[in-house]
N, C-alpha and C. Protein backbone atom coordinates (compact mmCIF):
# COMPACT_ATOMS: atom_id res chain seq x y z
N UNK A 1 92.63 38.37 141.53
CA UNK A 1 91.66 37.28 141.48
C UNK A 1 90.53 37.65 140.52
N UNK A 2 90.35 36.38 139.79
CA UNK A 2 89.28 37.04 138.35
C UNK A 2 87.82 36.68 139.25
N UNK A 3 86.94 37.34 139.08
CA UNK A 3 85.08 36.97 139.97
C UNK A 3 84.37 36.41 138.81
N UNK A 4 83.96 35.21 138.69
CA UNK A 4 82.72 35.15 137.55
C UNK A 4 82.10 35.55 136.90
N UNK A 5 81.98 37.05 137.76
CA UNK A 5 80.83 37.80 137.11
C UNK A 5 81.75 38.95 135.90
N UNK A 6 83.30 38.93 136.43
CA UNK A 6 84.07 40.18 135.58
C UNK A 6 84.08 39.05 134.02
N UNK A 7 84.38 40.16 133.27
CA UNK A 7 84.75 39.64 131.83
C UNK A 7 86.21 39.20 131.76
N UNK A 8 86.68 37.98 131.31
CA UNK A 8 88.23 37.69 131.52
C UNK A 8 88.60 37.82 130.29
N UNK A 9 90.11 38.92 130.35
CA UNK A 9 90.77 38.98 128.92
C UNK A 9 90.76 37.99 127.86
N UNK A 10 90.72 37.47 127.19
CA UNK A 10 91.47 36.62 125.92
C UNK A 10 91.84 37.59 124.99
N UNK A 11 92.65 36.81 124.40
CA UNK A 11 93.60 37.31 122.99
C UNK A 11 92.32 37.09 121.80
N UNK A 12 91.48 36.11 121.59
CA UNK A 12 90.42 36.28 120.47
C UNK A 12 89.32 34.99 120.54
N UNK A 13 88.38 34.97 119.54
CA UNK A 13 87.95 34.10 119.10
C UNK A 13 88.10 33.57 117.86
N UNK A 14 88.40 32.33 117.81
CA UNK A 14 88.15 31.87 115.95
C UNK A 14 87.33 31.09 116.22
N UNK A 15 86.51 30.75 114.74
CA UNK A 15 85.73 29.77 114.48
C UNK A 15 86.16 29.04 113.18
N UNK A 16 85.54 28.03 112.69
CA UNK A 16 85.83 27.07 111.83
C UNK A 16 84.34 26.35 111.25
N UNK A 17 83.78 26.69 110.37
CA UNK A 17 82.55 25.88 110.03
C UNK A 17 82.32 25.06 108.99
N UNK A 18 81.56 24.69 108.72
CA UNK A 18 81.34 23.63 107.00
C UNK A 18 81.90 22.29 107.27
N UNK A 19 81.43 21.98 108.59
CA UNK A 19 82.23 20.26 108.70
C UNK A 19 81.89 19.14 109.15
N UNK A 20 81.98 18.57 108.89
CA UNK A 20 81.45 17.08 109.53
C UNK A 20 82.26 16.40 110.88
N UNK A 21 81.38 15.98 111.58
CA UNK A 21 82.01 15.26 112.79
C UNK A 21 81.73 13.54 112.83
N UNK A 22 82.92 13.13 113.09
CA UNK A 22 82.51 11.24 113.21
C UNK A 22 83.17 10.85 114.42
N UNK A 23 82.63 9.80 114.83
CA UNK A 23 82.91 9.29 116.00
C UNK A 23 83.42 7.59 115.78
N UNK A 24 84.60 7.14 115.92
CA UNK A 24 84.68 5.99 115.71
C UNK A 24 84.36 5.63 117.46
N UNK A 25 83.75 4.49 117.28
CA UNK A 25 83.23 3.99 118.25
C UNK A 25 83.80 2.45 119.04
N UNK A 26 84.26 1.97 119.86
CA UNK A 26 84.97 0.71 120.51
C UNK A 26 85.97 0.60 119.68
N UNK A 27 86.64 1.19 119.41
CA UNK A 27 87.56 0.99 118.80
C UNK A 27 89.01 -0.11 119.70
N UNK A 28 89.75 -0.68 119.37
CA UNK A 28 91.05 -1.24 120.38
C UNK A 28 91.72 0.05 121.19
N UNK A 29 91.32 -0.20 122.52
CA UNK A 29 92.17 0.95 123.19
C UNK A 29 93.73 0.56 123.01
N UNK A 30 94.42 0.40 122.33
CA UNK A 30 96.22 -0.15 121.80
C UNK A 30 96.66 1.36 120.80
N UNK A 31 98.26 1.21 121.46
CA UNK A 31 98.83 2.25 120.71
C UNK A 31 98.67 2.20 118.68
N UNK A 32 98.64 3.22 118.39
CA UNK A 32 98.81 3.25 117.17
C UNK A 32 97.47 2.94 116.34
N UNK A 33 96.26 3.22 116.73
CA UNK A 33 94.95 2.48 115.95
C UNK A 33 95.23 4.07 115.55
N UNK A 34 94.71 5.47 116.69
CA UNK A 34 94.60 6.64 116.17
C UNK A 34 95.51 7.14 114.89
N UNK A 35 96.74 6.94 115.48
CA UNK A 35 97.69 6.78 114.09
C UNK A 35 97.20 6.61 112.90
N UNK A 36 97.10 5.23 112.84
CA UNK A 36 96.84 4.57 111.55
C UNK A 36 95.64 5.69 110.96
N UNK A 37 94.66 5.55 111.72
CA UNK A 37 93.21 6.35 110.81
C UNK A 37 94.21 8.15 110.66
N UNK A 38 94.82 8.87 110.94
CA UNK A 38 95.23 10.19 110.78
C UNK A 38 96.28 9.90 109.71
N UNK A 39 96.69 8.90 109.63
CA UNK A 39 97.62 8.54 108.76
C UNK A 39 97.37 8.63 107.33
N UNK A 40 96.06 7.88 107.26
CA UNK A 40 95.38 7.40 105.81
C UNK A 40 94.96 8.73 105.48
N UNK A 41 94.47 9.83 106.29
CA UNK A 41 93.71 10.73 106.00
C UNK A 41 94.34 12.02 105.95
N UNK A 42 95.97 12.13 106.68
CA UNK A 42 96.74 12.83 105.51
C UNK A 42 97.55 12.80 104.35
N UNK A 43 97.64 11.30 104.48
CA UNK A 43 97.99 10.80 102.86
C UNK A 43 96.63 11.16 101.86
N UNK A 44 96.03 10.36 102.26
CA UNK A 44 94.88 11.37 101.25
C UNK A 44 94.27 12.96 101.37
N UNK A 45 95.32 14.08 101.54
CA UNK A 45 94.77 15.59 101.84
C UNK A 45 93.81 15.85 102.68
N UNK A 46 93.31 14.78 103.69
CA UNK A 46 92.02 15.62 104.13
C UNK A 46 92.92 15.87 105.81
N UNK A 47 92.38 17.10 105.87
CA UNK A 47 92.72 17.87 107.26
C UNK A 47 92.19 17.40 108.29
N UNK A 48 92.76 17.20 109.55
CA UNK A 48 92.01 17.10 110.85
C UNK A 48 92.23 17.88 111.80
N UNK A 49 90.67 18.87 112.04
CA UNK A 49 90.64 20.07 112.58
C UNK A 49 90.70 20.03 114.02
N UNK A 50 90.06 18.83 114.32
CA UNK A 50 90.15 18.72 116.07
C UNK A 50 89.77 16.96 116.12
N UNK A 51 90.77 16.79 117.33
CA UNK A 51 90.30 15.26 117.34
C UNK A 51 90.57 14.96 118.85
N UNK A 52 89.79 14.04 119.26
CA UNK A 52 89.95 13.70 120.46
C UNK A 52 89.96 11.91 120.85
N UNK A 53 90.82 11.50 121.82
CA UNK A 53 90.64 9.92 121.64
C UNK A 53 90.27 9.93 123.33
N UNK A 54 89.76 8.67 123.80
CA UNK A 54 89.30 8.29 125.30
C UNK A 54 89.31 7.22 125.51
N UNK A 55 89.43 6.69 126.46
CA UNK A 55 88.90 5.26 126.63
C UNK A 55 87.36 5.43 127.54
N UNK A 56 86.47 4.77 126.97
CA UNK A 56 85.27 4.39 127.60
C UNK A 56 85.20 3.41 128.56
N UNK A 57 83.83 3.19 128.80
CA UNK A 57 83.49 2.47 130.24
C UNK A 57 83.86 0.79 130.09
N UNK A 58 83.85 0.35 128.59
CA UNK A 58 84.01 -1.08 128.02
C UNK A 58 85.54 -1.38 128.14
N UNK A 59 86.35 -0.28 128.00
CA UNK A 59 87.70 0.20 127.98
C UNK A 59 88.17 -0.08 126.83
N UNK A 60 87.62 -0.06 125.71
CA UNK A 60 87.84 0.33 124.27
C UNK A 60 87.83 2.12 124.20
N UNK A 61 88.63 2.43 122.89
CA UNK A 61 88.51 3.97 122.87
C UNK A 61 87.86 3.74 121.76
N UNK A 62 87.15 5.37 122.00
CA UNK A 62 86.16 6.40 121.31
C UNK A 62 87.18 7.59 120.73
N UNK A 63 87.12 7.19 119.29
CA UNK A 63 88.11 8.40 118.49
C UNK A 63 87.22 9.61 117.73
N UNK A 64 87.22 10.96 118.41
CA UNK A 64 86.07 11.93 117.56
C UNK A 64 87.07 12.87 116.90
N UNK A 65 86.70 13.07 115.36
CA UNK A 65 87.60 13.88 114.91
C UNK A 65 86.73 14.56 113.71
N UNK A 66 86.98 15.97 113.26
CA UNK A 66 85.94 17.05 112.21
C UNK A 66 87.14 17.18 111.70
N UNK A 67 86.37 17.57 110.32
CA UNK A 67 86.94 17.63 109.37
C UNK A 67 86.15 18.58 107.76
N UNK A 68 86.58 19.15 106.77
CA UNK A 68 85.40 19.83 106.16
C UNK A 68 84.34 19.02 105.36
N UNK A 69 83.37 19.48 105.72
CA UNK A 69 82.24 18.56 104.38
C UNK A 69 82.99 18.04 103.57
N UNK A 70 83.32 18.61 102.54
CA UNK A 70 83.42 18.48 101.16
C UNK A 70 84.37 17.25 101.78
N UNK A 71 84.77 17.23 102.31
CA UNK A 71 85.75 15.43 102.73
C UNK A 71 84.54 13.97 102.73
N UNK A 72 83.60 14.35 103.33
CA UNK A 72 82.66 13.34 103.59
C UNK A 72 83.04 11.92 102.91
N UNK A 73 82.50 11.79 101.89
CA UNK A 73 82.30 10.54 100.94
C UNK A 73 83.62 10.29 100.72
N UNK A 74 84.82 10.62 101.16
CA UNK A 74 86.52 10.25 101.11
C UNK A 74 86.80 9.83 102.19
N UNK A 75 86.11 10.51 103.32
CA UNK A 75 86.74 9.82 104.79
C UNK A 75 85.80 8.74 104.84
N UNK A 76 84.52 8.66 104.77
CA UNK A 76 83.33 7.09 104.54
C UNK A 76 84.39 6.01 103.48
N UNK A 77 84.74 6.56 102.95
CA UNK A 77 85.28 5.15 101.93
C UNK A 77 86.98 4.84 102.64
N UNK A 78 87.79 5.73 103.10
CA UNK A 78 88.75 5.24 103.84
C UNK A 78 88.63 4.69 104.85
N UNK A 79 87.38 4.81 105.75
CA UNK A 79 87.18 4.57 107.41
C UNK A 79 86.75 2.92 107.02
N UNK A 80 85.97 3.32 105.80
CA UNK A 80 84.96 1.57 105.46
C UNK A 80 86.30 0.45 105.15
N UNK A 81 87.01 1.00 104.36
CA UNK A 81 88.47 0.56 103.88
C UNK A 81 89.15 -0.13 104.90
N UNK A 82 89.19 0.54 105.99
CA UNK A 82 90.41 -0.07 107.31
C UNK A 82 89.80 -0.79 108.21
N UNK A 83 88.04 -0.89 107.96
CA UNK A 83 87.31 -1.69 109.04
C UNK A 83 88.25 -3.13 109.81
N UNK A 84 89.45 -3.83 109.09
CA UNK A 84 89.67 -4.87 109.57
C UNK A 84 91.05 -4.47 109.86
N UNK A 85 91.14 -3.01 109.91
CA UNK A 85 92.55 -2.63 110.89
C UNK A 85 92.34 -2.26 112.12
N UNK A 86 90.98 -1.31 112.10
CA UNK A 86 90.30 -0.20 112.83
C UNK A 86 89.83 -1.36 113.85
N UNK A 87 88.85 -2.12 113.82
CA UNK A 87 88.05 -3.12 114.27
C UNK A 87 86.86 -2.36 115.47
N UNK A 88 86.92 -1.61 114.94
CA UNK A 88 85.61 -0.79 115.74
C UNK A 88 84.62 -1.25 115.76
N UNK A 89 83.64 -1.15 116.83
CA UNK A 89 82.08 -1.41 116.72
C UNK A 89 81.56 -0.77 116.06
N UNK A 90 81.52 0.80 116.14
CA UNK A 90 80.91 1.14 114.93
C UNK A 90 81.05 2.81 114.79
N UNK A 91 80.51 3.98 114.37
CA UNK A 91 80.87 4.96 113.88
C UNK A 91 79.51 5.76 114.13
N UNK A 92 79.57 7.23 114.39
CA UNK A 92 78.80 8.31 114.31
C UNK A 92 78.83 8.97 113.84
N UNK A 93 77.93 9.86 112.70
CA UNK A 93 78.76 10.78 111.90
C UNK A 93 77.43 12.21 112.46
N UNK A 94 77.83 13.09 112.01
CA UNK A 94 77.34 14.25 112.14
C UNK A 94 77.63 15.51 111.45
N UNK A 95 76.19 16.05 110.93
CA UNK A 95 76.72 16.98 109.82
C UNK A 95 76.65 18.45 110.26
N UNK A 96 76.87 19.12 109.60
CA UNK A 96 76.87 20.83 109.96
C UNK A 96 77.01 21.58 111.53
N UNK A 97 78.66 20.81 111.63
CA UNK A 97 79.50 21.06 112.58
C UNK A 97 80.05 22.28 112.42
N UNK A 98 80.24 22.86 113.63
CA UNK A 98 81.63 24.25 113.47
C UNK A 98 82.55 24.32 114.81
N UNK A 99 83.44 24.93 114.80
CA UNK A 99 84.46 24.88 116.20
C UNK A 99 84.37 26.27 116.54
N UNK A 100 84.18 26.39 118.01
CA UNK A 100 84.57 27.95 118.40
C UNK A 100 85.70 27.88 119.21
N UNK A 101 86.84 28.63 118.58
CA UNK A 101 88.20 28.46 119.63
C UNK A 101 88.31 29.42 120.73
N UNK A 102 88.53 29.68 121.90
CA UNK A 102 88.75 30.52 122.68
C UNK A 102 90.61 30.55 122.92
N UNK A 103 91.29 31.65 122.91
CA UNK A 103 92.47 31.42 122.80
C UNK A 103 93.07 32.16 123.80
N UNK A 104 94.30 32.11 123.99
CA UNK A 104 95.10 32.79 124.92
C UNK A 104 95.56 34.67 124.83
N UNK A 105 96.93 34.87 125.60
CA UNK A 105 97.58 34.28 126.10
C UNK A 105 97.38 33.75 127.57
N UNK A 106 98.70 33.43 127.93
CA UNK A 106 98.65 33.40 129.47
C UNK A 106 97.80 32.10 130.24
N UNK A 107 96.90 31.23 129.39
CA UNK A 107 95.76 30.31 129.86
C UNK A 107 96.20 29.53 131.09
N UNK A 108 97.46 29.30 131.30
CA UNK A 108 97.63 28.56 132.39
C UNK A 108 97.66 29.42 133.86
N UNK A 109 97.43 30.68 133.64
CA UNK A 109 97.38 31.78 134.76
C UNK A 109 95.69 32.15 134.81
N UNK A 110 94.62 31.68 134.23
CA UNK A 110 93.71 31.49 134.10
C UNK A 110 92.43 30.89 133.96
N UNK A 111 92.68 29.65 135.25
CA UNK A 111 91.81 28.86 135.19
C UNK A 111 90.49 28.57 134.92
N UNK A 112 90.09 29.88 134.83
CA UNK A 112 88.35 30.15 135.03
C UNK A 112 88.02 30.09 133.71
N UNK A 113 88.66 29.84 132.79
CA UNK A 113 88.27 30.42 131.28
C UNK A 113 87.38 28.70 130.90
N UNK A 114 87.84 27.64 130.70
CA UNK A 114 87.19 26.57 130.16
C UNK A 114 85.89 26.55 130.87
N UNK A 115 85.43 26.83 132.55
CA UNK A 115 84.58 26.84 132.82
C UNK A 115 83.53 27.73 132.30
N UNK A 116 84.17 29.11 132.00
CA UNK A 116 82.93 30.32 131.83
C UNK A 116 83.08 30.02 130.29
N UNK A 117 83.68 29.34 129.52
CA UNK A 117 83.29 29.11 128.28
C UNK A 117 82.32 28.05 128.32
N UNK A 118 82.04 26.86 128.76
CA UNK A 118 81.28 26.30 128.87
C UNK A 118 80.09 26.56 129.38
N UNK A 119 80.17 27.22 130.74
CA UNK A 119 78.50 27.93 131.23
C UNK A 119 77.93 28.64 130.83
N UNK A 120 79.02 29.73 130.01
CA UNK A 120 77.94 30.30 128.81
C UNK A 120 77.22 29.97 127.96
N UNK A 121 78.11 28.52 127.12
CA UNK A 121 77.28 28.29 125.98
C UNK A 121 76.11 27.50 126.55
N UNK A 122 76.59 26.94 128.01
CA UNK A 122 74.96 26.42 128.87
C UNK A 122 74.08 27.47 129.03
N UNK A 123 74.45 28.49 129.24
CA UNK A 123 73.14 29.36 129.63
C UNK A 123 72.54 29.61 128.44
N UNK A 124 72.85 29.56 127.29
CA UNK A 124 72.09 30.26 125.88
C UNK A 124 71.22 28.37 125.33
N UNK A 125 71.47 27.54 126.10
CA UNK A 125 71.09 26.56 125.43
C UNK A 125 71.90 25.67 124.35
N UNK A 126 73.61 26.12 124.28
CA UNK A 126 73.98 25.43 122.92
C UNK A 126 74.72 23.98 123.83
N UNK A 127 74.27 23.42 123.19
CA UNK A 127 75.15 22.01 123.18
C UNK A 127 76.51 21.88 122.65
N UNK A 128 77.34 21.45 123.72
CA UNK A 128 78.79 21.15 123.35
C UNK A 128 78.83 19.72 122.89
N UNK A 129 79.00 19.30 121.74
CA UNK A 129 79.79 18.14 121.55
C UNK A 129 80.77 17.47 121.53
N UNK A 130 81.72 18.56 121.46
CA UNK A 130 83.34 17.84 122.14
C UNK A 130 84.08 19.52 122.85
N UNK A 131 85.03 18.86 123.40
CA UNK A 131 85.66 20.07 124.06
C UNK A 131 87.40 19.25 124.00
N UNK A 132 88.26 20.22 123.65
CA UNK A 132 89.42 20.15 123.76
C UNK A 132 90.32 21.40 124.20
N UNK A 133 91.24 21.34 124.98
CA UNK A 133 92.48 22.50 125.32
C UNK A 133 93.08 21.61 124.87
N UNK A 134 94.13 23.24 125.07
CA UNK A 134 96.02 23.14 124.88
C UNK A 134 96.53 24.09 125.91
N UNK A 135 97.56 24.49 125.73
CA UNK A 135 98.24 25.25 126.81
C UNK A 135 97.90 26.63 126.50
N UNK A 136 96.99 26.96 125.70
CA UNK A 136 96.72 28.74 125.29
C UNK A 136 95.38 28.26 124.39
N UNK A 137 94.74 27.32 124.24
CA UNK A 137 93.01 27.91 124.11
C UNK A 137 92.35 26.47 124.60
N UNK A 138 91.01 26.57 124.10
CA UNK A 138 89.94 25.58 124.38
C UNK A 138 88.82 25.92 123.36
N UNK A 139 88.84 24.81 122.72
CA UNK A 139 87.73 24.33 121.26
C UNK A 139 86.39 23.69 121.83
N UNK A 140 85.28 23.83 121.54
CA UNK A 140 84.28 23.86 121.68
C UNK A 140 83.44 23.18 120.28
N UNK A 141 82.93 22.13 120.13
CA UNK A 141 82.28 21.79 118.90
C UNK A 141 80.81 21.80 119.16
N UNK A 142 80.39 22.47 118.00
CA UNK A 142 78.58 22.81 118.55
C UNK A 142 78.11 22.75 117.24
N UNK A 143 76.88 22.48 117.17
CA UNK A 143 76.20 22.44 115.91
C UNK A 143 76.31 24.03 114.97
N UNK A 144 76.53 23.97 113.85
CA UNK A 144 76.71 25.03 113.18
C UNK A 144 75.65 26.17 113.42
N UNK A 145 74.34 25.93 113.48
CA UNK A 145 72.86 26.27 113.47
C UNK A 145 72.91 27.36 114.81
N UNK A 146 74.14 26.90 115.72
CA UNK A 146 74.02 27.76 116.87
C UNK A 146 75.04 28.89 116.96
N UNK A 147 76.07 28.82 115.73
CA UNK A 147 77.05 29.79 116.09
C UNK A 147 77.10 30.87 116.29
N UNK A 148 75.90 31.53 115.48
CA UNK A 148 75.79 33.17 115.89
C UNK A 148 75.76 33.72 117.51
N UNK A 149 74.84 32.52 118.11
CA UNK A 149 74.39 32.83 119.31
C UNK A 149 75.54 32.29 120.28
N UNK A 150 76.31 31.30 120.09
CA UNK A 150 77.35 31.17 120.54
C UNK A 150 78.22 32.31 120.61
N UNK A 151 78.55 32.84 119.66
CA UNK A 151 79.55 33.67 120.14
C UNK A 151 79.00 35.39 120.49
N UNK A 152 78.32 35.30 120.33
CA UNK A 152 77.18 36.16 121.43
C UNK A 152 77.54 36.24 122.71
N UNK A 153 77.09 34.98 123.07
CA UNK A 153 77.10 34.32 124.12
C UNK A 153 78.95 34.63 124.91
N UNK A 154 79.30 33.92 124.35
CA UNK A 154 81.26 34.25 124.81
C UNK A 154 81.22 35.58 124.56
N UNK A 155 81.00 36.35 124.09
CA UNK A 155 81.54 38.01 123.85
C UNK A 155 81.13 38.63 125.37
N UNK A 156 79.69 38.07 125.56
CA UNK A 156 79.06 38.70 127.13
C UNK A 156 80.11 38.35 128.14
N UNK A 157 81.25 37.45 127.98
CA UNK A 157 82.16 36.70 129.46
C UNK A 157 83.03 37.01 129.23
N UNK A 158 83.60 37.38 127.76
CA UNK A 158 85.01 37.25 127.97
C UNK A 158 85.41 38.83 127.38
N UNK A 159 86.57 39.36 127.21
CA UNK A 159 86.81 40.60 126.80
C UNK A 159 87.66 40.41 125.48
N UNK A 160 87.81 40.86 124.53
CA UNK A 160 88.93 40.71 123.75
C UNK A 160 89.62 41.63 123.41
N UNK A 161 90.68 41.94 122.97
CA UNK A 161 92.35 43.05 122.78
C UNK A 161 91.53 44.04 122.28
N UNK A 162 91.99 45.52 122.57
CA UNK A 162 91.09 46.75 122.33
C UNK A 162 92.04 47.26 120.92
């Protein structure tokens, strides 16, 4: 049994910085809107580093997805482009994003890990803006400005491979 207070193994940390985050906003909760926008945007080379879709309280979805700066003014002119595919209310963008990944192995034998990744970066003060797993890590999006201390912060909870 892992205690809160012990440090729990992981396999590592990565990070990812230099990126912008947007939020399409009311978008049609219907199959295939997310599609379409990931579609346009690997036909045109730009990468999508983490993305997340939901349905909100209106029961339209909220599509958040980062991607690197230097994309900016390519994903604004494709997103503006599909406005009458997309039919969103409207969009959030946000600059000098980074991802901190927490990774495996084993994560499904380890429940405690998304929590003590999160209460850490609560106890130092960083704000999470999106959070995503998989079956072996959990991504964390936080303002770039905080990463040093972020992973500060995770090194004190978690242990990594000697």
């Amino acid at each position: 049994m892992v205690l809160m207070t012990d440090k729990i193994i992981i396999g590592g940390i990565l990070e990812s910085t230099d990126l912008n985050m947007v939020s399409i906003l009311s978008a049609p909760n219907q199959p295939g809107v997310a599609g379409k926008i990931l579609t346009q945007l690997g036909i045109n080379k730009i990468n999508v580093e983490f993305i997340t879709v939901s349905e909100n309280l209106e029961g339209t979805a909220d599509i958040t997805f980062c991607f690197k700066s230097e994309y900016k003014d390519r994903v604004r002119k494709l997103l503006k482009s599909m406005k009458g595919i997309v039919r969103a209310r409207g969009d959030k963008w946000q600059d000098d994003i980074a991802i901190l990944v927490v990774y495996g192995p084993h994560f499904k034998e380890k429940p405690a890990i998304s929590g003590k990744m999160c209460e850490q970066l609560g106890k130092y003060k960083i704000n999470i803006l999106g959070v995503s797993t998989s079956i072996s890590s959990i991504s964390c999006i936080i303002g770039e400005s905080s990463l040093e201390k972020a992973k500060d912060a995770l090194l004190e909870a978690f242990k990594l491979p000697e």
